[in-house]
Structures are given as structure tokens and as C-alpha cells.
Protein backbone atom coordinates (compact mmCIF):
# COMPACT_ATOMS: atom_id res chain seq x y z
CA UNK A 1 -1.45 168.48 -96.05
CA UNK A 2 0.64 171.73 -95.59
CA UNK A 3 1.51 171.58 -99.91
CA UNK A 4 -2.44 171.08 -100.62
CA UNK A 5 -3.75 173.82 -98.63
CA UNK A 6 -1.25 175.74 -100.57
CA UNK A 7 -2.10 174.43 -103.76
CA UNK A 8 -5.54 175.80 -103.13
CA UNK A 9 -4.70 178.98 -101.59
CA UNK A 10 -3.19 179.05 -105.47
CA UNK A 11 -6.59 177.90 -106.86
CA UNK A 12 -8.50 180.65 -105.31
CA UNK A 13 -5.92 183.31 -106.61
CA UNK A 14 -6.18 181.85 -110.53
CA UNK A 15 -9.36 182.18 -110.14
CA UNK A 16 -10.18 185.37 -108.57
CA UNK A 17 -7.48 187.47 -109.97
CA UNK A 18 -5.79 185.78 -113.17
CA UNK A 19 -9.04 183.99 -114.62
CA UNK A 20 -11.02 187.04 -117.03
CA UNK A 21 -9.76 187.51 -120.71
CA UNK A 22 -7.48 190.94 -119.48
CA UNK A 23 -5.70 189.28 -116.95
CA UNK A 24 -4.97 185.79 -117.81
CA UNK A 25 -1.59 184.79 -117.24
CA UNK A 26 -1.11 181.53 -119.12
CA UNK A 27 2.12 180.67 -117.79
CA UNK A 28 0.46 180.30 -113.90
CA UNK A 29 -2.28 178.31 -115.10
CA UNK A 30 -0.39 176.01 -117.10
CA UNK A 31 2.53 175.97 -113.48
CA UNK A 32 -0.89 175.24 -111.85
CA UNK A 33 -1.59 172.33 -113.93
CA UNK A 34 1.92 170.93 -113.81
CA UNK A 35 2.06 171.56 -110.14
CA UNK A 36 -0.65 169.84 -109.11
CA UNK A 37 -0.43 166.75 -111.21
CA UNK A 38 2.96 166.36 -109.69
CA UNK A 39 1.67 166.49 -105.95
CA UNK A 40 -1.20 164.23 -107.53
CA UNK A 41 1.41 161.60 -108.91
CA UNK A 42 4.08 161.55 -106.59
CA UNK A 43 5.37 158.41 -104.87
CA UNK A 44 4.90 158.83 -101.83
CA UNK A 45 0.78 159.53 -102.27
CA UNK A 46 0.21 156.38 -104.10
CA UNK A 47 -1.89 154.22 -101.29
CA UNK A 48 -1.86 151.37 -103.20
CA UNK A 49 1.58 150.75 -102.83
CA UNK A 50 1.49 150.40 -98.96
CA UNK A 51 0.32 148.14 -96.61
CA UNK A 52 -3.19 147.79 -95.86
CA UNK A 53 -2.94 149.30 -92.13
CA UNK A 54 -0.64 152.34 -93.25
CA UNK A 55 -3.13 153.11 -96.26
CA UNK A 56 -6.12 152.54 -93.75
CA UNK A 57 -4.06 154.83 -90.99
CA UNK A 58 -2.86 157.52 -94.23
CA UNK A 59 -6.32 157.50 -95.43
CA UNK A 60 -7.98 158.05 -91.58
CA UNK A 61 -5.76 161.14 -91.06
CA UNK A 62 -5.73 162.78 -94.22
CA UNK A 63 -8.12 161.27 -96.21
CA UNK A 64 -7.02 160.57 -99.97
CA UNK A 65 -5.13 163.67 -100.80
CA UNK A 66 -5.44 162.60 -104.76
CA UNK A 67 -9.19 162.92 -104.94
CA UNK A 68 -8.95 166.14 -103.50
CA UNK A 69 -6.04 167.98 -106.00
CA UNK A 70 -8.01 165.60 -108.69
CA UNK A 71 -11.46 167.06 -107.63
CA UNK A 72 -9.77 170.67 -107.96
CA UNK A 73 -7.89 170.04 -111.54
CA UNK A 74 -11.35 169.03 -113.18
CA UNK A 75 -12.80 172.56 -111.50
CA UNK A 76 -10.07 174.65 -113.07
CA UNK A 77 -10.60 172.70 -116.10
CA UNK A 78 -13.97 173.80 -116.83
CA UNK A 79 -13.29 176.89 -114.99
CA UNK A 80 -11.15 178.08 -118.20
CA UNK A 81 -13.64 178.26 -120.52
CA UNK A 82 -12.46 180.32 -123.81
CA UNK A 83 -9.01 179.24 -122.37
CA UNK A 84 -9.14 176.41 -122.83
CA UNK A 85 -7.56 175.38 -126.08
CA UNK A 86 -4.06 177.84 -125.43
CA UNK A 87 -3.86 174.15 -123.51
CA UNK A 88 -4.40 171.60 -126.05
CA UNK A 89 -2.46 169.46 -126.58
CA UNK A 90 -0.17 170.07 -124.00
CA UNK A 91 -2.34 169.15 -121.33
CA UNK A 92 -3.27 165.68 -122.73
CA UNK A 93 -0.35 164.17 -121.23
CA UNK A 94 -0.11 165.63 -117.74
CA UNK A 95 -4.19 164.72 -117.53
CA UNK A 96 -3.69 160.96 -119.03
CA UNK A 97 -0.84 160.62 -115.97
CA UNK A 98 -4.05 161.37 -113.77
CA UNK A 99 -5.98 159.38 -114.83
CA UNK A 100 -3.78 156.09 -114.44
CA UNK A 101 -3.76 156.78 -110.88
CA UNK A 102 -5.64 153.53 -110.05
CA UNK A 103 -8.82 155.45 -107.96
CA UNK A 104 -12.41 154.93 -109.60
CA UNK A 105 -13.59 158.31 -108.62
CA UNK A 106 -10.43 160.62 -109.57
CA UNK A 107 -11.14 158.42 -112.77
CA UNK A 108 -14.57 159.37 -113.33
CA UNK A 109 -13.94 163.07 -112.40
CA UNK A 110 -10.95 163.35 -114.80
CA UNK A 111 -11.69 161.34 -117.53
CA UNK A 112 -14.56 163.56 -119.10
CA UNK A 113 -11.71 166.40 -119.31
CA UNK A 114 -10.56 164.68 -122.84
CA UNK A 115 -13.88 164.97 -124.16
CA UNK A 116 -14.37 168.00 -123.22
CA UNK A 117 -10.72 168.95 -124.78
CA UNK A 118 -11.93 166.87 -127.82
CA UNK A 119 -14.84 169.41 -128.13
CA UNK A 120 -12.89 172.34 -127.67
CA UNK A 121 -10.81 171.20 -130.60
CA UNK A 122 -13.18 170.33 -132.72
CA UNK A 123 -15.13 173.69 -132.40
């Protein structure tokens, strides 16, 4: 819980101070995305691989962690805009990892990000 509050203490600096076309530091954003597809895909966050009491105790006291870095990686996405495509392709991979994490709605909330990198490329 300590890591994601963290992680978004991170998000709010991208995006505040490192986000407009004379400041953007691609190097943070892309440690950003790396970063929190790790913590998103890490071991020891996958509920499914636990019992059902220790997910249902896990997920009682912290909720699903995933959803939430998963929630925030789709922001930042689309809060890029003309920056996007200085990461295509080498965000496909990192984004396909997230969305084989077997949770419907971090699938539906990640999932539109390759169309939306499909548009960027093709315009």
C-alpha cells in the first residue's frame, strides 16, 4: 500500500510538472510506465493464485491494488496526448503483460490503450 501511494505521489508530479511540450522528460514517463506495470504484475499481487479466504482477507484490507495502478496507467495514457507515439512500440509489450492479468475490469480499462496506440500510428 506504502509502494502505490508512492507510485501516485509520482503520477501527480508527471503530470503537474513534466507533462507540457517544454518540459517533458521522456525517460520518467517511460520509468513510470515500467514501474508501474511491474508493481501491477508482480507475484505476490496476483489474487488468483491464493486461497479463497486470503484473497477475500487481501482484497477486504486493501482492496485489489491492480485495478487501482491499472486504473492510473490508462489515465497517463491518454494523459500524453502528442506524446504519445515517442512510446510506440515500446509500450505494446509492457501494456499486453497488463492486460493478461486475469481481472475483467483492468481488462476493459486497458485494452482500448492499443487502439488508441493503433490510431496514433496510423495518423
Amino acid at each position: 500500500r506504502v509502494f502505490l501511494r508512492a507510485v501516485n505521489q509520482f503520477t501527480s508530479v508527471l503530470n503537474r510538472f513534466f507533462l507540457d511540450q517544454t518540459n517533458f522528460e521522456l525517460q520518467l514517463w517511460n520509468n513510470y510506465f515500467h514501474l508501474a506495470v511491474a508493481f501491477l504484475t508482480h507475484e505476490s499481487l496476483q489474487l488468483e493464485t491464493f486461497s479463497q479466504a486470503k484473497r477475500s482477507k487481501i482484497i477486504k484490507k486493501y482492496g485489489d491494488m491492480r485495478k487501482e495502478i491499472g486504473f492510473k496507467i490508462r489515465d497517463m495514457w491518454y494523459n500524453l496526448g502528442p506524446h504519445k507515439i515517442k512510446f510506440i512500440p515500446a509500450m505494446v509489450g509492457p501494456i499486453l503483460e497488463v492486460t493478461l492479468v486475469p481481472e475483467p475490469e483492468l481488462r476493459k480499462a486497458t485494452i482500448p490503450i492499443f487502439f488508441d496506440m493503433m490510431q496514433c500510428e496510423f495518423n
